[in-house]
C-alpha atoms as a PDB file:
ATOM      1  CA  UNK A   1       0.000   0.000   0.000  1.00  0.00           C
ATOM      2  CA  UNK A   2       2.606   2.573   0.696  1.00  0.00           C
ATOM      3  CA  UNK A   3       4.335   1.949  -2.628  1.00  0.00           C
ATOM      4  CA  UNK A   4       1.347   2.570  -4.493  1.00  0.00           C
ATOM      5  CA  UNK A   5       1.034   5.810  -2.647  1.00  0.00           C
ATOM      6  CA  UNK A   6       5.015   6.322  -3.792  1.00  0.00           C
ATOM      7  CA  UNK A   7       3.726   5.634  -6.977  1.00  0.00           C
ATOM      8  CA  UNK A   8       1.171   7.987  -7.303  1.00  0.00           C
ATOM      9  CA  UNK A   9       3.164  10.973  -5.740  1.00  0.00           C
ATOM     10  CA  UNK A  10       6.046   9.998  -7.865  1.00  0.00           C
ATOM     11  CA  UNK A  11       3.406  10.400 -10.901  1.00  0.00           C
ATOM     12  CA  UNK A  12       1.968  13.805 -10.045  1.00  0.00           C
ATOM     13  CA  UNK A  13       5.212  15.266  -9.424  1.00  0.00           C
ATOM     14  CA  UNK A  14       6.612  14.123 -12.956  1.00  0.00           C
ATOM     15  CA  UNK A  15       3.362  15.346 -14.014  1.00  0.00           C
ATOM     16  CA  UNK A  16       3.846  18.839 -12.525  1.00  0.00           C
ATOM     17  CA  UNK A  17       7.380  18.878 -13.910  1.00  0.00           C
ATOM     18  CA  UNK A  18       6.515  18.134 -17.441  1.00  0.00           C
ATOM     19  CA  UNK A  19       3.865  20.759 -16.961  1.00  0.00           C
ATOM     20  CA  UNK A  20       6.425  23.390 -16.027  1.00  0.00           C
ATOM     21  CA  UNK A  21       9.106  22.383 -18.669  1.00  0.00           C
ATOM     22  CA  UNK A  22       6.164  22.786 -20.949  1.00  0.00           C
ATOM     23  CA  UNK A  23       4.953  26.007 -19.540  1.00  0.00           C
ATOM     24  CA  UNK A  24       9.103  27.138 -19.950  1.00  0.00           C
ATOM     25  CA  UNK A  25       9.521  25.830 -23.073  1.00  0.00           C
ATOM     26  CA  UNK A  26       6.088  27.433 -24.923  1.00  0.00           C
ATOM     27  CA  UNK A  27       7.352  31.051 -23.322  1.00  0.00           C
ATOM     28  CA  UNK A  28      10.417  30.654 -24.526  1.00  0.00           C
ATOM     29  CA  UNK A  29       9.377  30.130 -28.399  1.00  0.00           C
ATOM     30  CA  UNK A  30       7.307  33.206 -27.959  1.00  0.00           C
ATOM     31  CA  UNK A  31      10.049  35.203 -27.348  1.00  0.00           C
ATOM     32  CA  UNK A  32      12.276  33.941 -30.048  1.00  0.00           C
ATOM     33  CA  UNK A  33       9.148  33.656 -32.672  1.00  0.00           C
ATOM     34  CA  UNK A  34       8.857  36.864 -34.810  1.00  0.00           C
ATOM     35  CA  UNK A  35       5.398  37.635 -33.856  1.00  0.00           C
ATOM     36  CA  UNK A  36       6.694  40.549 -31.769  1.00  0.00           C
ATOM     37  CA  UNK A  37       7.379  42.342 -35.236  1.00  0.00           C
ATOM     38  CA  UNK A  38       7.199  39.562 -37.972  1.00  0.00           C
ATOM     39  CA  UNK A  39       8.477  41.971 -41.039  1.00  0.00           C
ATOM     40  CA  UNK A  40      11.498  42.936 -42.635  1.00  0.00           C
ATOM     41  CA  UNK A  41      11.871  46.883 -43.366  1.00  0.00           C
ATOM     42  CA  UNK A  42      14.528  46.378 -46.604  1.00  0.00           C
ATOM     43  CA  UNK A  43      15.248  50.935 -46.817  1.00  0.00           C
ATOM     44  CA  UNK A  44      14.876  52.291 -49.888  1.00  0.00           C
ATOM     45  CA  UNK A  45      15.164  55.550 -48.855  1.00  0.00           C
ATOM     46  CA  UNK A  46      15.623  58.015 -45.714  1.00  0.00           C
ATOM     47  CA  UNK A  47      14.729  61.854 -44.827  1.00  0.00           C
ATOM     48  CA  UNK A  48      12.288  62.197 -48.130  1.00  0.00           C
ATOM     49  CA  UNK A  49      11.104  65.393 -48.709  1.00  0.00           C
ATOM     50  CA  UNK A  50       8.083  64.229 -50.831  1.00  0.00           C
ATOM     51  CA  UNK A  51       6.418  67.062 -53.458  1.00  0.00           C
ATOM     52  CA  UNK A  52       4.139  67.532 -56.750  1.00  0.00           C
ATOM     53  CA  UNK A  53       6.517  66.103 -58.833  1.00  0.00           C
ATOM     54  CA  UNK A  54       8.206  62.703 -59.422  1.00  0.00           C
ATOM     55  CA  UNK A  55      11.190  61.523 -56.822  1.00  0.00           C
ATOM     56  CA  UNK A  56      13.099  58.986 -58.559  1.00  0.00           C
ATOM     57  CA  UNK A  57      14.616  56.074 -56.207  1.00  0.00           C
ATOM     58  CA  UNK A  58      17.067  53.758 -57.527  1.00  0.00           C
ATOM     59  CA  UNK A  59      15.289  50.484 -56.012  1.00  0.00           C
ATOM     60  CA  UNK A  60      17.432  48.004 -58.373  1.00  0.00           C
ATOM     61  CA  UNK A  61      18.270  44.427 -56.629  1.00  0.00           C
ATOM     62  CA  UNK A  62      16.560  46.123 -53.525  1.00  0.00           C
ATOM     63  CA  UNK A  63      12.857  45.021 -54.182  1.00  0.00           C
ATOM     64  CA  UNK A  64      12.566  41.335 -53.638  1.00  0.00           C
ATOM     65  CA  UNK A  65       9.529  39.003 -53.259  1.00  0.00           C
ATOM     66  CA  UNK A  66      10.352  37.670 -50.144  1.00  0.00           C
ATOM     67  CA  UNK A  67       8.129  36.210 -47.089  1.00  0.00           C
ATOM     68  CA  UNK A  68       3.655  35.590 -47.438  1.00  0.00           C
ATOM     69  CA  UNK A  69       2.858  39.125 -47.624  1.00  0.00           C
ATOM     70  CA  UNK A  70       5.009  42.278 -50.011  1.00  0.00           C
ATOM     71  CA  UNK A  71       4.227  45.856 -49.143  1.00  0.00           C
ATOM     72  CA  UNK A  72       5.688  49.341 -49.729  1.00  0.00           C
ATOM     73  CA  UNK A  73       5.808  51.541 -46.387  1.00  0.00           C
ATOM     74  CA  UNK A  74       6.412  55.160 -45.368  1.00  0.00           C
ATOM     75  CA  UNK A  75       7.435  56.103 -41.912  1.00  0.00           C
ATOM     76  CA  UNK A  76       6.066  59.557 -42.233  1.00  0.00           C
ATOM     77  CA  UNK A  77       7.346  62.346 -39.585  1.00  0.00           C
ATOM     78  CA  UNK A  78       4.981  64.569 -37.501  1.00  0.00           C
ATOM     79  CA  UNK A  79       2.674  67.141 -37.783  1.00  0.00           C
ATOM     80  CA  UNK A  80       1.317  65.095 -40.384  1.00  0.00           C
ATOM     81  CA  UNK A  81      -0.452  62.063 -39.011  1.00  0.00           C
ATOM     82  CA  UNK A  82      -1.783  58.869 -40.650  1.00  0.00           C
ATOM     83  CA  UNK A  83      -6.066  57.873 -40.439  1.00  0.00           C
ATOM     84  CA  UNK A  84      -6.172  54.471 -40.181  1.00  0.00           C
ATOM     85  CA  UNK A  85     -10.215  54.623 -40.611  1.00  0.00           C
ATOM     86  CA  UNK A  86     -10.016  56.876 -43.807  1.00  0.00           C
ATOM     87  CA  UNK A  87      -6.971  55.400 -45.000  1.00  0.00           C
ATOM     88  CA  UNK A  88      -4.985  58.314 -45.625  1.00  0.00           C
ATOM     89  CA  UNK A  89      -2.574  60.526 -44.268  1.00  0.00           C
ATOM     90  CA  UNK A  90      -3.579  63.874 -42.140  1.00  0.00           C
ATOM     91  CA  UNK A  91      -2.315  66.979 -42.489  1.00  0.00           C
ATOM     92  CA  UNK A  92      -2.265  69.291 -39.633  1.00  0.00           C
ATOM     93  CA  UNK A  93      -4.614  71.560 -40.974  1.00  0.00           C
ATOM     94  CA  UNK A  94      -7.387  68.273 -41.605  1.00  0.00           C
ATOM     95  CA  UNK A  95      -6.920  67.375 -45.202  1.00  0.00           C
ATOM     96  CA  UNK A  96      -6.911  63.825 -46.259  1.00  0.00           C
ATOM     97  CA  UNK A  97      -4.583  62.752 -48.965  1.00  0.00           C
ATOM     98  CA  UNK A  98      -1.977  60.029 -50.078  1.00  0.00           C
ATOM     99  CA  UNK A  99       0.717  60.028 -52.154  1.00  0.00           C
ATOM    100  CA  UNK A 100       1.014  58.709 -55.986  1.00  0.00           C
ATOM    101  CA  UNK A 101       3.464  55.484 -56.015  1.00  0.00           C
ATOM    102  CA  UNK A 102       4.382  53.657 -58.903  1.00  0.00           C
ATOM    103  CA  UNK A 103       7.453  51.076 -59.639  1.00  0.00           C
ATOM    104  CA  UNK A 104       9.032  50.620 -62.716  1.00  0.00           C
ATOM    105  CA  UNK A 105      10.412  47.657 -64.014  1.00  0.00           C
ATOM    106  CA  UNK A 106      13.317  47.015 -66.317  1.00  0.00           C
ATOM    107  CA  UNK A 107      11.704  46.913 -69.306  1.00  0.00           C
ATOM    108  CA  UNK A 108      10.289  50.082 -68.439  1.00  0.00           C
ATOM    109  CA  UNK A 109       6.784  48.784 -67.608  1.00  0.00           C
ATOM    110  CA  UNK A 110       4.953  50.655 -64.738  1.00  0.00           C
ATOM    111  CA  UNK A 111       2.890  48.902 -61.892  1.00  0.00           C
ATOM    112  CA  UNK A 112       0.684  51.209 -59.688  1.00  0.00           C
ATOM    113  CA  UNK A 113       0.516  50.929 -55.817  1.00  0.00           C
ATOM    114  CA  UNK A 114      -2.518  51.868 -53.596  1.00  0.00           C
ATOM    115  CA  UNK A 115      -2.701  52.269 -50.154  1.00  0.00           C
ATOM    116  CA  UNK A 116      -4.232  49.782 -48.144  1.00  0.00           C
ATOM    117  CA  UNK A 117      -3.784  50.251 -44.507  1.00  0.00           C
ATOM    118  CA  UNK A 118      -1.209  51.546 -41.560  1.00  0.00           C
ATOM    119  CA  UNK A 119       1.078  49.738 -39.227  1.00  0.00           C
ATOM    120  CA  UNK A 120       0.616  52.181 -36.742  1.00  0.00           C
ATOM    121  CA  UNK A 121      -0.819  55.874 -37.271  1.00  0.00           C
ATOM    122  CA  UNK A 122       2.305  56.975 -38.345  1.00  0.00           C
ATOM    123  CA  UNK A 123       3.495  54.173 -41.025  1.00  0.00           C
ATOM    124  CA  UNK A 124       0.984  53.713 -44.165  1.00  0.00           C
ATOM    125  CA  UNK A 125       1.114  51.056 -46.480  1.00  0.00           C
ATOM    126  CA  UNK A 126       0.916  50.293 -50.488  1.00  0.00           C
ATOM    127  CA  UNK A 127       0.082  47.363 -52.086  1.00  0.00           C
ATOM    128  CA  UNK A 128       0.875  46.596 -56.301  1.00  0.00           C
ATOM    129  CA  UNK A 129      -2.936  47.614 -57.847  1.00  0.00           C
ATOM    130  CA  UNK A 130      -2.354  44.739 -59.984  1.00  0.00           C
ATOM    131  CA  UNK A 131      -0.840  41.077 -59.326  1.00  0.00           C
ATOM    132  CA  UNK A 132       2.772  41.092 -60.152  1.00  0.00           C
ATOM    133  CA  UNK A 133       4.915  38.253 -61.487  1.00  0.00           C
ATOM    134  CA  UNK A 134       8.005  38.031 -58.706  1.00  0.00           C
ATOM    135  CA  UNK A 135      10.419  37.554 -61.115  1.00  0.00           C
ATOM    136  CA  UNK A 136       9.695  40.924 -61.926  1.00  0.00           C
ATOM    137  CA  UNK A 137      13.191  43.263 -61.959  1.00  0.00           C
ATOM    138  CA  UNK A 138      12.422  46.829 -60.318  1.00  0.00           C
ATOM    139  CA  UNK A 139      14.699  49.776 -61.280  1.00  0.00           C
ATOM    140  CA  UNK A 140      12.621  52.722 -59.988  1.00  0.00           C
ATOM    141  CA  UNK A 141       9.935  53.634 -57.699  1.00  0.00           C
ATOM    142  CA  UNK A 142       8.107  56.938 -58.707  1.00  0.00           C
ATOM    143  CA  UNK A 143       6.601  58.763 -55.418  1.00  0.00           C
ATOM    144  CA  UNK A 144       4.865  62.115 -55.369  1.00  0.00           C
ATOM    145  CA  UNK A 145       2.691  64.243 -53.224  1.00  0.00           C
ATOM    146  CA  UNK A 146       0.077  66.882 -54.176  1.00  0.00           C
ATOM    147  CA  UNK A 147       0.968  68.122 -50.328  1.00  0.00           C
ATOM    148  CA  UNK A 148       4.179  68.133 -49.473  1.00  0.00           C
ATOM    149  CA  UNK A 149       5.269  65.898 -46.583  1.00  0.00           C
ATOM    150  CA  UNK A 150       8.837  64.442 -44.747  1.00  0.00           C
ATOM    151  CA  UNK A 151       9.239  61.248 -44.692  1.00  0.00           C
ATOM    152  CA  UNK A 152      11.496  59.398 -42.272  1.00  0.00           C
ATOM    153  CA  UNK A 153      11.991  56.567 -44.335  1.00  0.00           C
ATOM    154  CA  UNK A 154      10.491  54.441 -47.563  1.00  0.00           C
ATOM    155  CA  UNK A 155      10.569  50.161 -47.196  1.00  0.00           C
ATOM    156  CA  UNK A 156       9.905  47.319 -49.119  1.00  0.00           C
ATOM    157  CA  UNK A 157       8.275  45.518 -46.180  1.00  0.00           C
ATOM    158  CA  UNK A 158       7.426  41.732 -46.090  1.00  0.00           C
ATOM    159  CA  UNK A 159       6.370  39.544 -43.401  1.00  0.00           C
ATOM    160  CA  UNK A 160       9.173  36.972 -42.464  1.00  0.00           C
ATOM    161  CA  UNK A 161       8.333  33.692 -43.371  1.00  0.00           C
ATOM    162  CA  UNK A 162      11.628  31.891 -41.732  1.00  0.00           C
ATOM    163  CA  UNK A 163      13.492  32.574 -45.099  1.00  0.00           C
ATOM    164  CA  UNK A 164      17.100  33.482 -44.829  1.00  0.00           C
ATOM    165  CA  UNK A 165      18.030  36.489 -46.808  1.00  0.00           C
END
């Protein structure tokens, strides 16, 4: 009788160990999994001062179909201030607006980008209008403003899918 009662201790305590290690081990993917911030931010460009007419950026080799999900993103700098429900960017003053983006590919093809949502207030993002072969080569990305805004920095955002790059 008293070694069954062994037994049974013996089992709950192995049972509450496992339990732990689990409990240890599950915490400890979380930390090391990229859900905290699962993109990559590839810079094509910092400190733009965006206007009416074209900026040219040199984007060749730099835009690459990498991860599940491909977007272009602008960290844009304060007063202006991005509205996630209207999906455009603020100025101070109230006026809704968003920028004109366009890529262009090495034959000299253009492919259109619209915006599609924020990562944050302060970070919109563009998505290709149309679906785009990845084998596609990008040499340029077009950007222009009809109000003028700073921009800390443009990306080629995707989410990370576990690929090395």
């Amino acid at each position: 009788m008293n070694s069954s009662l062994l037994t049974f201790e013996t089992r709950r305590i192995i049972s509450v160990l496992v339990l732990i290690c689990l409990v240890i081990a599950s915490s400890g993917c979380t930390i090391l999994s990229p859900t905290q911030y699962p993109y990559i931010d590839d810079i094509l460009a910092e400190d733009v001062t965006l206007g009416d007419t074209w900026k040219e950026i040199n984007v060749q080799g730099k835009i690459v179909f990498h991860g599940d999900d491909r977007f272009l993103s602008l960290f844009i700098k304060p007063p202006f201030q991005g509205d996630p429900a209207n999906r455009g960017i603020r100025r101070p003053e109230g006026e809704l607006f968003n920028p004109e983006i366009v890529l262009v590919d090495k034959s000299g093809r253009r492919f259109e980008l619209s915006q599609k949502g924020f990562l944050g207030e302060m970070r919109p993002f563009f998505y290709f209008v149309e679906k785009v072969d990845p084998n596609t080569e990008f040499v340029t990305l077009l950007i222009r403003s009809d109000q003028e805004i700073s921009v800390r920095k443009v990306t080629w955002t995707y989410v990370y899918a576990w690929e090395p790059r």
